[in-house]
PDB file of N, CA and C in Angstrom:
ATOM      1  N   UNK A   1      35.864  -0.295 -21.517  1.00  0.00           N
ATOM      2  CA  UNK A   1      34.857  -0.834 -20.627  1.00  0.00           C
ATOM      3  C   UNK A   1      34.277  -2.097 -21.241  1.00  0.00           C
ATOM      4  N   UNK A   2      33.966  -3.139 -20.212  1.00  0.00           N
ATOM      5  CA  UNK A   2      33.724  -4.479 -21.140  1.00  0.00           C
ATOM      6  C   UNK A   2      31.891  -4.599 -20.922  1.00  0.00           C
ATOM      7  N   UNK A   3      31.325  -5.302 -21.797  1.00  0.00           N
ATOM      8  CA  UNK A   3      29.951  -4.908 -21.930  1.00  0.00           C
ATOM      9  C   UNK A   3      29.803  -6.272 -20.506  1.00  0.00           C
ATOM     10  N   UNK A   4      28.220  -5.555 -20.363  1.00  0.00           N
ATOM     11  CA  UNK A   4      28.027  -6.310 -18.862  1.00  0.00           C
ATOM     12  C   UNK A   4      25.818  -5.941 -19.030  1.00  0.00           C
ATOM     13  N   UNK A   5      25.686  -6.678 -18.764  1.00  0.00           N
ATOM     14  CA  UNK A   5      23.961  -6.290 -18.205  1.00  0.00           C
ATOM     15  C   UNK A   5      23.136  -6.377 -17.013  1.00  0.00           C
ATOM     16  N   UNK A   6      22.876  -5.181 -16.731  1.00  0.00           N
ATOM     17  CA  UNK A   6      22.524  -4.646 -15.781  1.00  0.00           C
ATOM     18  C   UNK A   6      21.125  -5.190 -15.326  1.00  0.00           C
ATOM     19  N   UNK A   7      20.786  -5.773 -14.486  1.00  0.00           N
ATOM     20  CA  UNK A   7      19.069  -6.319 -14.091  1.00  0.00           C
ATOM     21  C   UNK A   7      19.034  -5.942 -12.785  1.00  0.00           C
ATOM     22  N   UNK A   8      17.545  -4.569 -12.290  1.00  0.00           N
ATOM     23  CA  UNK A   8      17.186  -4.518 -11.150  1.00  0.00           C
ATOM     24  C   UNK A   8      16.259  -4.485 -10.576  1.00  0.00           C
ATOM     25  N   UNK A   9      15.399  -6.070 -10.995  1.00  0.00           N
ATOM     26  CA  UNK A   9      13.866  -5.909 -10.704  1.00  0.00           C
ATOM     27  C   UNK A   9      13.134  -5.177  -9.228  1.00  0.00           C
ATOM     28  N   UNK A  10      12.575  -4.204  -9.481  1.00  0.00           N
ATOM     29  CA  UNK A  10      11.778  -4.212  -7.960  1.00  0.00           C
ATOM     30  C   UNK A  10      10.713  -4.121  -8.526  1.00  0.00           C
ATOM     31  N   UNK A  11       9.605  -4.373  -7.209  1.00  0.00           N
ATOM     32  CA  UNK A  11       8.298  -4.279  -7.381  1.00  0.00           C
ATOM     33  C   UNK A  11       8.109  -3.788  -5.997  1.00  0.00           C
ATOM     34  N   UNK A  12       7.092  -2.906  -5.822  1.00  0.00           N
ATOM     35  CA  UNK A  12       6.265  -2.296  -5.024  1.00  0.00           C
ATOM     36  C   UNK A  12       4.168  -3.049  -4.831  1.00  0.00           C
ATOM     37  N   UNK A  13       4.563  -3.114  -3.641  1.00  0.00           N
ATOM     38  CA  UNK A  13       3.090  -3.394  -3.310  1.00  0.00           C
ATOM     39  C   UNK A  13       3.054  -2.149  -2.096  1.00  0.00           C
ATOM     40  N   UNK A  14       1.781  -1.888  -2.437  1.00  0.00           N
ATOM     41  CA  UNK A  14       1.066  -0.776  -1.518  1.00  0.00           C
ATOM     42  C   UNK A  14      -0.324  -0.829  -1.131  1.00  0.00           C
ATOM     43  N   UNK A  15      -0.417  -0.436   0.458  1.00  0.00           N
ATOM     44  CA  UNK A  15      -1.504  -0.729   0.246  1.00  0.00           C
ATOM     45  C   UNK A  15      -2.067  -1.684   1.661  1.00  0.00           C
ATOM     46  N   UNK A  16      -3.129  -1.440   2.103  1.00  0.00           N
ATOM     47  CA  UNK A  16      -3.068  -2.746   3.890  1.00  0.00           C
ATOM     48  C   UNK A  16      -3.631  -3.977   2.888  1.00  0.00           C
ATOM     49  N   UNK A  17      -4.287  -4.125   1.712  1.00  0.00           N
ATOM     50  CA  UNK A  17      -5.151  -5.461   1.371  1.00  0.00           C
ATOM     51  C   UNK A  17      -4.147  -6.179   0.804  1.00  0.00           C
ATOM     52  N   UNK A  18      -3.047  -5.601   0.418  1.00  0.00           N
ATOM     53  CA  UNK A  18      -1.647  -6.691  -0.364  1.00  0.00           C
ATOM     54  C   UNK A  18      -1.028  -6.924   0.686  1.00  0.00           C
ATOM     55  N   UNK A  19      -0.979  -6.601   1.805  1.00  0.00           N
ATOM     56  CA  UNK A  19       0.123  -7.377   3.078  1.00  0.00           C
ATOM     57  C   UNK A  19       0.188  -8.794   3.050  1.00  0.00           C
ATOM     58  N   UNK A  20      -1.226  -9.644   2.728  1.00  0.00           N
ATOM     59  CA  UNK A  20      -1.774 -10.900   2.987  1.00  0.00           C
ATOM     60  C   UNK A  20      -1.151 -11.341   1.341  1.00  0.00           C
ATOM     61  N   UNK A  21      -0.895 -10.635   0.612  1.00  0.00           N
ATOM     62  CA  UNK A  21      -0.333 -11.357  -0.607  1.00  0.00           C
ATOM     63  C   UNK A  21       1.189 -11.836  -1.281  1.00  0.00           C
ATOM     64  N   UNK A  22       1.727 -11.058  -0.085  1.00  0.00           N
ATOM     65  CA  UNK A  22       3.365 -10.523  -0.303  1.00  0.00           C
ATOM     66  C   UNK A  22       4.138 -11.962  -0.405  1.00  0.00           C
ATOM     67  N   UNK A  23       3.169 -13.118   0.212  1.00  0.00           N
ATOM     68  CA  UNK A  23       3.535 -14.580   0.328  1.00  0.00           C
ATOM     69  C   UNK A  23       3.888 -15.524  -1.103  1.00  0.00           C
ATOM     70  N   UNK A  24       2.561 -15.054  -1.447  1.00  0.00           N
ATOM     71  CA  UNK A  24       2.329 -15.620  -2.831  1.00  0.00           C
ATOM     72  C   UNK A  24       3.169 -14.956  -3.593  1.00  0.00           C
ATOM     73  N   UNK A  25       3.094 -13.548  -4.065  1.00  0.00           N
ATOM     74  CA  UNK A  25       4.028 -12.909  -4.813  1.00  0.00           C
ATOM     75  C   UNK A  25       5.069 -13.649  -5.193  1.00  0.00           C
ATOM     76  N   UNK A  26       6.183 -13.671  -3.435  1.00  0.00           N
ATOM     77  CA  UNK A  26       7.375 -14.042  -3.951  1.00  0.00           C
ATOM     78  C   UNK A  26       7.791 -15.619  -3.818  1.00  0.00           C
ATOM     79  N   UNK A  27       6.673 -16.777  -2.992  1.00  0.00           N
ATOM     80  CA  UNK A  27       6.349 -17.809  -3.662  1.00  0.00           C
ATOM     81  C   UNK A  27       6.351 -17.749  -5.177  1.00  0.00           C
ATOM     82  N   UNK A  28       5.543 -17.857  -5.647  1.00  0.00           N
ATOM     83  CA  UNK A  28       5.759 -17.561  -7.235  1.00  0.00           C
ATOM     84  C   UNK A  28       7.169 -17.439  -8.224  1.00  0.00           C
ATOM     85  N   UNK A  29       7.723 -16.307  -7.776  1.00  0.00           N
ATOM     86  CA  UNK A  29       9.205 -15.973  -7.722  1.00  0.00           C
ATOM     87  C   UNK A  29       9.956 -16.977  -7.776  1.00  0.00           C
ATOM     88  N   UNK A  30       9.733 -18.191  -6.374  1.00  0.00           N
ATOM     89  CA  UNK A  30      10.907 -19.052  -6.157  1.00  0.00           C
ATOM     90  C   UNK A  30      11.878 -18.736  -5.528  1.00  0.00           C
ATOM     91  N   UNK A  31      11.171 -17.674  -4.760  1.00  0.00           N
ATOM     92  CA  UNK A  31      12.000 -17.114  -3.178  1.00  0.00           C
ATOM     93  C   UNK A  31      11.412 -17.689  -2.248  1.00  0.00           C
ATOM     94  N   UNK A  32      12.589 -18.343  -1.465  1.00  0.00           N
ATOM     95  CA  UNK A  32      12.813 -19.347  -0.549  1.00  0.00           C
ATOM     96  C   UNK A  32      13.157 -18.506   1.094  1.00  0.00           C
ATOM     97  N   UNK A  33      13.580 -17.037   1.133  1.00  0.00           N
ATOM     98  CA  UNK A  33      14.220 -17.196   2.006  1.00  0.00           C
ATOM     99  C   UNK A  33      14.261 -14.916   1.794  1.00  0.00           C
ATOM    100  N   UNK A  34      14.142 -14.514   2.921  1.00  0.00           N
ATOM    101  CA  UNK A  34      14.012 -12.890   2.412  1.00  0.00           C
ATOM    102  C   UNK A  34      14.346 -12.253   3.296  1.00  0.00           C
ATOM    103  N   UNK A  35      15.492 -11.083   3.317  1.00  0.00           N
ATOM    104  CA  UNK A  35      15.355 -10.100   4.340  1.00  0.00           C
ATOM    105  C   UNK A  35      13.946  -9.206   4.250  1.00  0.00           C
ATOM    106  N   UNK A  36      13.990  -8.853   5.639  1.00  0.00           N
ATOM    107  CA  UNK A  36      12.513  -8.101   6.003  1.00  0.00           C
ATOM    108  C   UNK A  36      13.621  -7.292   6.957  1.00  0.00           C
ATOM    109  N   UNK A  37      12.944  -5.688   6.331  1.00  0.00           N
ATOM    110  CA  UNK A  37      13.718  -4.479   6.869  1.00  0.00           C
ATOM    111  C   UNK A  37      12.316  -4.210   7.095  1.00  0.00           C
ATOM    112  N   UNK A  38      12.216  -3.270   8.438  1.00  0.00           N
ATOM    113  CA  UNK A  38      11.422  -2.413   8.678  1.00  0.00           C
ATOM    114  C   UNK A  38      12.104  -1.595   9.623  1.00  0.00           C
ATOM    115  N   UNK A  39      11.061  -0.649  10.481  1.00  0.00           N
ATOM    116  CA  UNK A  39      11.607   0.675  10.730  1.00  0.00           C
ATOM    117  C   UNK A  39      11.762   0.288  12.628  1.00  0.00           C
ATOM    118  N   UNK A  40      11.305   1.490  13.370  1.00  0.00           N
ATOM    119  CA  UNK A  40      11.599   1.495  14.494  1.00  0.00           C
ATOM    120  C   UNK A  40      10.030   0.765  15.433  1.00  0.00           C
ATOM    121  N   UNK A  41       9.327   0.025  14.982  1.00  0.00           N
ATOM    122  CA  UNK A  41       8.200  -0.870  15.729  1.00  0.00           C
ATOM    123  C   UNK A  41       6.804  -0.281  15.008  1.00  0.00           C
ATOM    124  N   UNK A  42       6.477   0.670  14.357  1.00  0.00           N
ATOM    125  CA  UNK A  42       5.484   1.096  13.919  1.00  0.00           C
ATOM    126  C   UNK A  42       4.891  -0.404  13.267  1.00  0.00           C
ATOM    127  N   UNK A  43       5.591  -1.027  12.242  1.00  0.00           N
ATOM    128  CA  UNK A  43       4.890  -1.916  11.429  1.00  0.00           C
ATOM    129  C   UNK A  43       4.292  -2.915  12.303  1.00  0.00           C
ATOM    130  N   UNK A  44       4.906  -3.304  14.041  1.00  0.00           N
ATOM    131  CA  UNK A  44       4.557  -3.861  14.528  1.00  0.00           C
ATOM    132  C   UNK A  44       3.025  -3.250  15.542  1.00  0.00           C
ATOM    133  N   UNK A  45       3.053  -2.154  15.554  1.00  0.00           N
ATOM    134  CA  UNK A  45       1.535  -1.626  16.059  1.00  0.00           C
ATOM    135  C   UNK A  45       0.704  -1.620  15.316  1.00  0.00           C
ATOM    136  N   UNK A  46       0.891  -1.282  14.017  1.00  0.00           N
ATOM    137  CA  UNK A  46      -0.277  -1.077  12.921  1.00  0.00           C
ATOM    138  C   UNK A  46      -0.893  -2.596  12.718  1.00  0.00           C
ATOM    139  N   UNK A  47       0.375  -3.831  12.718  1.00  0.00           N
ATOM    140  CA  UNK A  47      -0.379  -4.866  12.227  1.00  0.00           C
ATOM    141  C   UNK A  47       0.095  -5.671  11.098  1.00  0.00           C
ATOM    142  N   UNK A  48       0.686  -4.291  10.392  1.00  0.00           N
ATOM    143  CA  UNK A  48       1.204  -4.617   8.839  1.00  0.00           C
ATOM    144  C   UNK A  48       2.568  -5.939   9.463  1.00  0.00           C
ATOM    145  N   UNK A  49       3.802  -6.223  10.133  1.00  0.00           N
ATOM    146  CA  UNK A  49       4.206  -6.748  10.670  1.00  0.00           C
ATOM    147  C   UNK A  49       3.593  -8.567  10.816  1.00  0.00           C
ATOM    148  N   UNK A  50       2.308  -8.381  11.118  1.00  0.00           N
ATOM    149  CA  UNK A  50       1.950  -9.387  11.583  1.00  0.00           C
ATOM    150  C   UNK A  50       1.106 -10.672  10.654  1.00  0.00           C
ATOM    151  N   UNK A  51       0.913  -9.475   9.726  1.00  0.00           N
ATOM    152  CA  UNK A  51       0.132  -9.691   8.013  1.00  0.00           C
ATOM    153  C   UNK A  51       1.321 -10.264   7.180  1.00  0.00           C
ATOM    154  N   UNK A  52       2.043  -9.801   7.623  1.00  0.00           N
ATOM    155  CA  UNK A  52       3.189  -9.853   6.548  1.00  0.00           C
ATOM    156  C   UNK A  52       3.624 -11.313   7.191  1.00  0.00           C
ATOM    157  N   UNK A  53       4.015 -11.526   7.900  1.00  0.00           N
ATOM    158  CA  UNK A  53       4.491 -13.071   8.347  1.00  0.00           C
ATOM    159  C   UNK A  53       4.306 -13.880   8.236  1.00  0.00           C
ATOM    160  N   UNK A  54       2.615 -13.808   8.678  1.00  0.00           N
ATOM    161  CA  UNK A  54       1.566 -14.747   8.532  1.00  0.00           C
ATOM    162  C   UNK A  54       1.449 -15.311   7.159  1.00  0.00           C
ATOM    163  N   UNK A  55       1.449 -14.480   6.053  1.00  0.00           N
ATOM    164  CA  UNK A  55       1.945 -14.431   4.336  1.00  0.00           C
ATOM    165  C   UNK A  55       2.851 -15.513   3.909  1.00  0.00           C
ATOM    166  N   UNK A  56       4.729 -15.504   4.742  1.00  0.00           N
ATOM    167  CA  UNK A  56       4.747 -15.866   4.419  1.00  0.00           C
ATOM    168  C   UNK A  56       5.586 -16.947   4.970  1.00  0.00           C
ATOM    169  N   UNK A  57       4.923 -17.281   6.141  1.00  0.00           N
ATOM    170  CA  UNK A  57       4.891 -18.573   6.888  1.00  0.00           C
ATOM    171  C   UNK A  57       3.562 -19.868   5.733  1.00  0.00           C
ATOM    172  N   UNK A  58       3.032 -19.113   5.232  1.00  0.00           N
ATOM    173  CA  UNK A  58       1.831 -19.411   4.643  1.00  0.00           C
ATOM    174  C   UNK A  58       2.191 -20.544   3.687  1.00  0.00           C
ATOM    175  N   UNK A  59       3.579 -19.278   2.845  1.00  0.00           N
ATOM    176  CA  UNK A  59       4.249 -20.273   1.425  1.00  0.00           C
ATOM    177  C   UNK A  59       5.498 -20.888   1.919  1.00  0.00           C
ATOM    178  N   UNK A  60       5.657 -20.791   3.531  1.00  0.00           N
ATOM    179  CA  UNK A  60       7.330 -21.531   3.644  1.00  0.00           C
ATOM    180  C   UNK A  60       8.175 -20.835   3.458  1.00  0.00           C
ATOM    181  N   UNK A  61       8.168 -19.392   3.341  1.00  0.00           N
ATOM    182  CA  UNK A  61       9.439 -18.611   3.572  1.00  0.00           C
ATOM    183  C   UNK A  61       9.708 -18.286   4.604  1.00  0.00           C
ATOM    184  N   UNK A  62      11.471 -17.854   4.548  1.00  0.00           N
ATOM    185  CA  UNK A  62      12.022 -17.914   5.783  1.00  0.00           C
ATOM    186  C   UNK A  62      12.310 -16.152   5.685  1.00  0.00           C
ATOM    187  N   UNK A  63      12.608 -15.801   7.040  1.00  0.00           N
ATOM    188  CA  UNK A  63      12.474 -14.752   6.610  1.00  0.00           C
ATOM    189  C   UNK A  63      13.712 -13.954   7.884  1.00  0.00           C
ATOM    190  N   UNK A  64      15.016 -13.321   7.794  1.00  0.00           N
ATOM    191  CA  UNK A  64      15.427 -12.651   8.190  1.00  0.00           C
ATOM    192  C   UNK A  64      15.558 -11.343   8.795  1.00  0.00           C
ATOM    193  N   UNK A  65      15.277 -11.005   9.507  1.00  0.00           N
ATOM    194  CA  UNK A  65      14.847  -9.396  10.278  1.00  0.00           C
ATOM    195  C   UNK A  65      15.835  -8.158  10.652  1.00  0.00           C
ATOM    196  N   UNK A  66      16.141  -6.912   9.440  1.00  0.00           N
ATOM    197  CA  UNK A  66      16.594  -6.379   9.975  1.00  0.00           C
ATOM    198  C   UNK A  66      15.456  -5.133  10.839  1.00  0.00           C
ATOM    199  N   UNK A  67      15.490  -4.597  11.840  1.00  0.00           N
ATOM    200  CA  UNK A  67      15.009  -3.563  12.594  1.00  0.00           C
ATOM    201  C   UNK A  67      15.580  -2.300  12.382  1.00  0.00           C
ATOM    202  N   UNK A  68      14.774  -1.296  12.950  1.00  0.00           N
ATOM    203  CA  UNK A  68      15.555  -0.187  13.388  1.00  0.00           C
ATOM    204  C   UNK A  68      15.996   0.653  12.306  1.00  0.00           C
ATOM    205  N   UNK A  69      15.127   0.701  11.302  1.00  0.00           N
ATOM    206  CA  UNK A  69      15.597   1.350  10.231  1.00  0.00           C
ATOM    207  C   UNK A  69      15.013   3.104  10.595  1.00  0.00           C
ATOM    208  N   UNK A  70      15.768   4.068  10.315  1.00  0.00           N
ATOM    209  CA  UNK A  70      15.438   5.231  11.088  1.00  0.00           C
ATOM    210  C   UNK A  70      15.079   6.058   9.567  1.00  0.00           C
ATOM    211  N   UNK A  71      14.103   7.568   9.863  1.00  0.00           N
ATOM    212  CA  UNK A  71      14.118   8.184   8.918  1.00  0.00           C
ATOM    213  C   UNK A  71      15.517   8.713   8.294  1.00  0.00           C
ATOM    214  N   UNK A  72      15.766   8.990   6.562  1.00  0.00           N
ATOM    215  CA  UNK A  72      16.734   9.433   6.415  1.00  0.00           C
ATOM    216  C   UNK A  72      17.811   8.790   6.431  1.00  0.00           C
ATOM    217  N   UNK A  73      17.543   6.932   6.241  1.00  0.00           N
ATOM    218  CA  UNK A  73      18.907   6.130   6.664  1.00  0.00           C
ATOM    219  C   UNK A  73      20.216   6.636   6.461  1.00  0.00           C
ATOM    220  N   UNK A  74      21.086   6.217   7.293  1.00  0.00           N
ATOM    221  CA  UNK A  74      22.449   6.614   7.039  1.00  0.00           C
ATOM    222  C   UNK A  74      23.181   5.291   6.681  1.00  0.00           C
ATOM    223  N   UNK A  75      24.737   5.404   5.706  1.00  0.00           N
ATOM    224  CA  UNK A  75      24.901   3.975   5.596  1.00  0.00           C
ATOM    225  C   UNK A  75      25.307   2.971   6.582  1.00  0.00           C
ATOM    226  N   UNK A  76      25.458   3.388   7.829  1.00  0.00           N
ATOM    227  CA  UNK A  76      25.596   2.241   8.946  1.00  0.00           C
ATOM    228  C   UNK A  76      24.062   1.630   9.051  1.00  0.00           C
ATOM    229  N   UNK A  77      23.047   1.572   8.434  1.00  0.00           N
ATOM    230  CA  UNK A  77      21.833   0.854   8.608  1.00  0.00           C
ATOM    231  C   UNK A  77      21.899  -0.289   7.175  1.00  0.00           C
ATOM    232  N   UNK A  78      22.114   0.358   6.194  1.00  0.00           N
ATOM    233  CA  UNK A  78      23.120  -0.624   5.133  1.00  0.00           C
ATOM    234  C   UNK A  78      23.798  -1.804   5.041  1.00  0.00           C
ATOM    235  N   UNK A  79      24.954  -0.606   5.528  1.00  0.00           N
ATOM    236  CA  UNK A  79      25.843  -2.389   6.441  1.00  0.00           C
ATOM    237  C   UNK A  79      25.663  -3.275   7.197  1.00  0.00           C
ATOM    238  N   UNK A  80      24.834  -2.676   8.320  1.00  0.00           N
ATOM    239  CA  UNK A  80      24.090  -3.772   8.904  1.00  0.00           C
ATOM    240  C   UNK A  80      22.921  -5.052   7.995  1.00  0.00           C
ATOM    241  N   UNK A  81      22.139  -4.492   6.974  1.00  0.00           N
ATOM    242  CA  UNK A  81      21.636  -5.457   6.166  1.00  0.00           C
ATOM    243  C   UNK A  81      22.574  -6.077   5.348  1.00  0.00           C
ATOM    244  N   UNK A  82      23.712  -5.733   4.950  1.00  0.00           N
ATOM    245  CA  UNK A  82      24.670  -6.654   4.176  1.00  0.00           C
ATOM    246  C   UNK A  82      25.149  -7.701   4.969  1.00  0.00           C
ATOM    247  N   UNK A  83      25.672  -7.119   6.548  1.00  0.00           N
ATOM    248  CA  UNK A  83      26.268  -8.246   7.318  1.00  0.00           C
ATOM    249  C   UNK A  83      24.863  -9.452   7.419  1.00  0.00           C
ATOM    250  N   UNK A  84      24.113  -9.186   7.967  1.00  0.00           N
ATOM    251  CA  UNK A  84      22.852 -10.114   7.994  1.00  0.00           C
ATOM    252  C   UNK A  84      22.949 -10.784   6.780  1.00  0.00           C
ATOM    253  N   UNK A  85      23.154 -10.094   5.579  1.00  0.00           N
ATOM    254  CA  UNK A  85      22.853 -10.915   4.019  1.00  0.00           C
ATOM    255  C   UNK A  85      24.192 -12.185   4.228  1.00  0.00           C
ATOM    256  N   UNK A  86      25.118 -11.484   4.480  1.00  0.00           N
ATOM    257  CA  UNK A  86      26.508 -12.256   4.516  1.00  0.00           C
ATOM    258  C   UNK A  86      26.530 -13.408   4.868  1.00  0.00           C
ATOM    259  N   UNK A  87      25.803 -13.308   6.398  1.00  0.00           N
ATOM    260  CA  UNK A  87      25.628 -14.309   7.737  1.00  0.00           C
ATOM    261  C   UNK A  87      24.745 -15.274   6.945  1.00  0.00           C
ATOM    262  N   UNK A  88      23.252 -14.484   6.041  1.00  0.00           N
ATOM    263  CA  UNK A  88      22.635 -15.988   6.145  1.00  0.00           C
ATOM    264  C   UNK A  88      21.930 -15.159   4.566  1.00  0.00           C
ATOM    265  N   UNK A  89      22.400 -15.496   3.451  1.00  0.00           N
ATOM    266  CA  UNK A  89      22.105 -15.248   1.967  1.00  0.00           C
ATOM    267  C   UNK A  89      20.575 -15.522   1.924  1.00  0.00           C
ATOM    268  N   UNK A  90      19.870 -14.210   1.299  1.00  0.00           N
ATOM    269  CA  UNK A  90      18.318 -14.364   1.123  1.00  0.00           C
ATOM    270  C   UNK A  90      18.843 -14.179   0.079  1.00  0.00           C
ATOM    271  N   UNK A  91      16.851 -14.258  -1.014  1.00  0.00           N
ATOM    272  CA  UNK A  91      16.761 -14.670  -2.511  1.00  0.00           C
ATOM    273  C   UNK A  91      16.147 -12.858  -2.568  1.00  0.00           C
ATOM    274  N   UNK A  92      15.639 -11.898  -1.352  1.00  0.00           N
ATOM    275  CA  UNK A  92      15.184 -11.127  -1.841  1.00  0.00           C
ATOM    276  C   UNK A  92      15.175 -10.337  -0.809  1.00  0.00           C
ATOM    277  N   UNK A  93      14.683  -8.822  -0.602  1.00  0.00           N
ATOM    278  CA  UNK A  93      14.705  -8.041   0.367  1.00  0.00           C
ATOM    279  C   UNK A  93      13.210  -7.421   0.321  1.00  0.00           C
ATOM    280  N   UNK A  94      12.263  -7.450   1.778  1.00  0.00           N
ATOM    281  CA  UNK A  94      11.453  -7.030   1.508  1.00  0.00           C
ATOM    282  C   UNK A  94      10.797  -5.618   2.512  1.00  0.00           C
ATOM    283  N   UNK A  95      10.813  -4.506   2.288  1.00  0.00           N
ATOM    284  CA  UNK A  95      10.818  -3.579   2.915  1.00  0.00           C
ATOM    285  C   UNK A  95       9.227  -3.329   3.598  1.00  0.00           C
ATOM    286  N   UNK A  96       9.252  -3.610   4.902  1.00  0.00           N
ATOM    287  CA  UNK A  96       7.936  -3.383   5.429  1.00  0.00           C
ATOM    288  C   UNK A  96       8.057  -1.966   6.106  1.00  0.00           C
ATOM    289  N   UNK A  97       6.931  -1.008   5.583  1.00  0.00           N
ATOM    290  CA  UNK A  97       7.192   0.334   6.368  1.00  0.00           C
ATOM    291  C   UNK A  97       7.000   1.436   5.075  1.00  0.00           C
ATOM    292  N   UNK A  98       7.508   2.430   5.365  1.00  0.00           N
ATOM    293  CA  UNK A  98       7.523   3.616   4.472  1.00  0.00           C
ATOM    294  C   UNK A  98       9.077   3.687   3.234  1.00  0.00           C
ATOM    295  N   UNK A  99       8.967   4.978   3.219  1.00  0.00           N
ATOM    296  CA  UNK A  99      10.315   5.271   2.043  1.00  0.00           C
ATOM    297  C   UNK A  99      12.004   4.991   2.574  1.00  0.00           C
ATOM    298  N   UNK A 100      11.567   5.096   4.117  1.00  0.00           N
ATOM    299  CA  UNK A 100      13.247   4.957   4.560  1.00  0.00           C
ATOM    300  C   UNK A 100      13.517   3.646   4.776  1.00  0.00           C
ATOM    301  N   UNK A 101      12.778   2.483   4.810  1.00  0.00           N
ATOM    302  CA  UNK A 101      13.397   1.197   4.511  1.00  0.00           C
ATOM    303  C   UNK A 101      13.127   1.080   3.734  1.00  0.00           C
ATOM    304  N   UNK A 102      12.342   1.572   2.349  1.00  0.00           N
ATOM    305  CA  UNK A 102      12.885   1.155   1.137  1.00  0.00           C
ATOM    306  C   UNK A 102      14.243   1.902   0.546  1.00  0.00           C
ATOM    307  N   UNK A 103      14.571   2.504   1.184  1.00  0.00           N
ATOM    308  CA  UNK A 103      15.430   3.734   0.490  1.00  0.00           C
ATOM    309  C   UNK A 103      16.788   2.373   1.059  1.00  0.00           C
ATOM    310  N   UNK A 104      16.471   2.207   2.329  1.00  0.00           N
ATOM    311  CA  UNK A 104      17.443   1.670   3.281  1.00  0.00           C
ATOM    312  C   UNK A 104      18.038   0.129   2.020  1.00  0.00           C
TER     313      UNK A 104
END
């Protein structure tokens, strides 16, 4: 086996008062450009959705949308975020919602 190093930064924000920060965060970073997974419209009733955009229209990121992420993802919700990655390469993935689009 040939030696190789492994890097898999995540970070978690939690929380309704960090929605408005998620901009800066990955501004900072030197992310230009991000998938945004969320679930089946919840993030869009609560608000969190709308916080989150606003973020990071704020710093000039662009931001890609996958939907429809269901409890319990299965890997056809996967592939669908890879094809999207394929189509148009983000610097980062950012999961708006609960454990199944982060899991997703």
């Amino acid at each position: 086996m040939e030696s190789f190093l492994f890097s898999c930064p995540t970070e978690v924000l939690f929380g309704k008062k960090v929605l408005r920060k998620v901009g800066r965060v990955l501004h900072v970073r030197g992310v230009r450009k991000v998938l945004l997974a969320a679930g089946r419209g919840s993030a869009r009733k609560n608000g969190a959705y709308a916080r989150v955009a606003a973020s990071l229209e704020k710093f000039g990121i662009e931001r890609v949308e996958l939907w429809g992420v269901r409890p319990n993802p299965a890997w056809g919700g996967v592939v669908q975020g890879l094809e999207l990655i394929d189509r148009e390469p983000v610097e980062a993935i950012l999961a708006v919602g609960g454990g199944s689009v982060m899991d997703t």
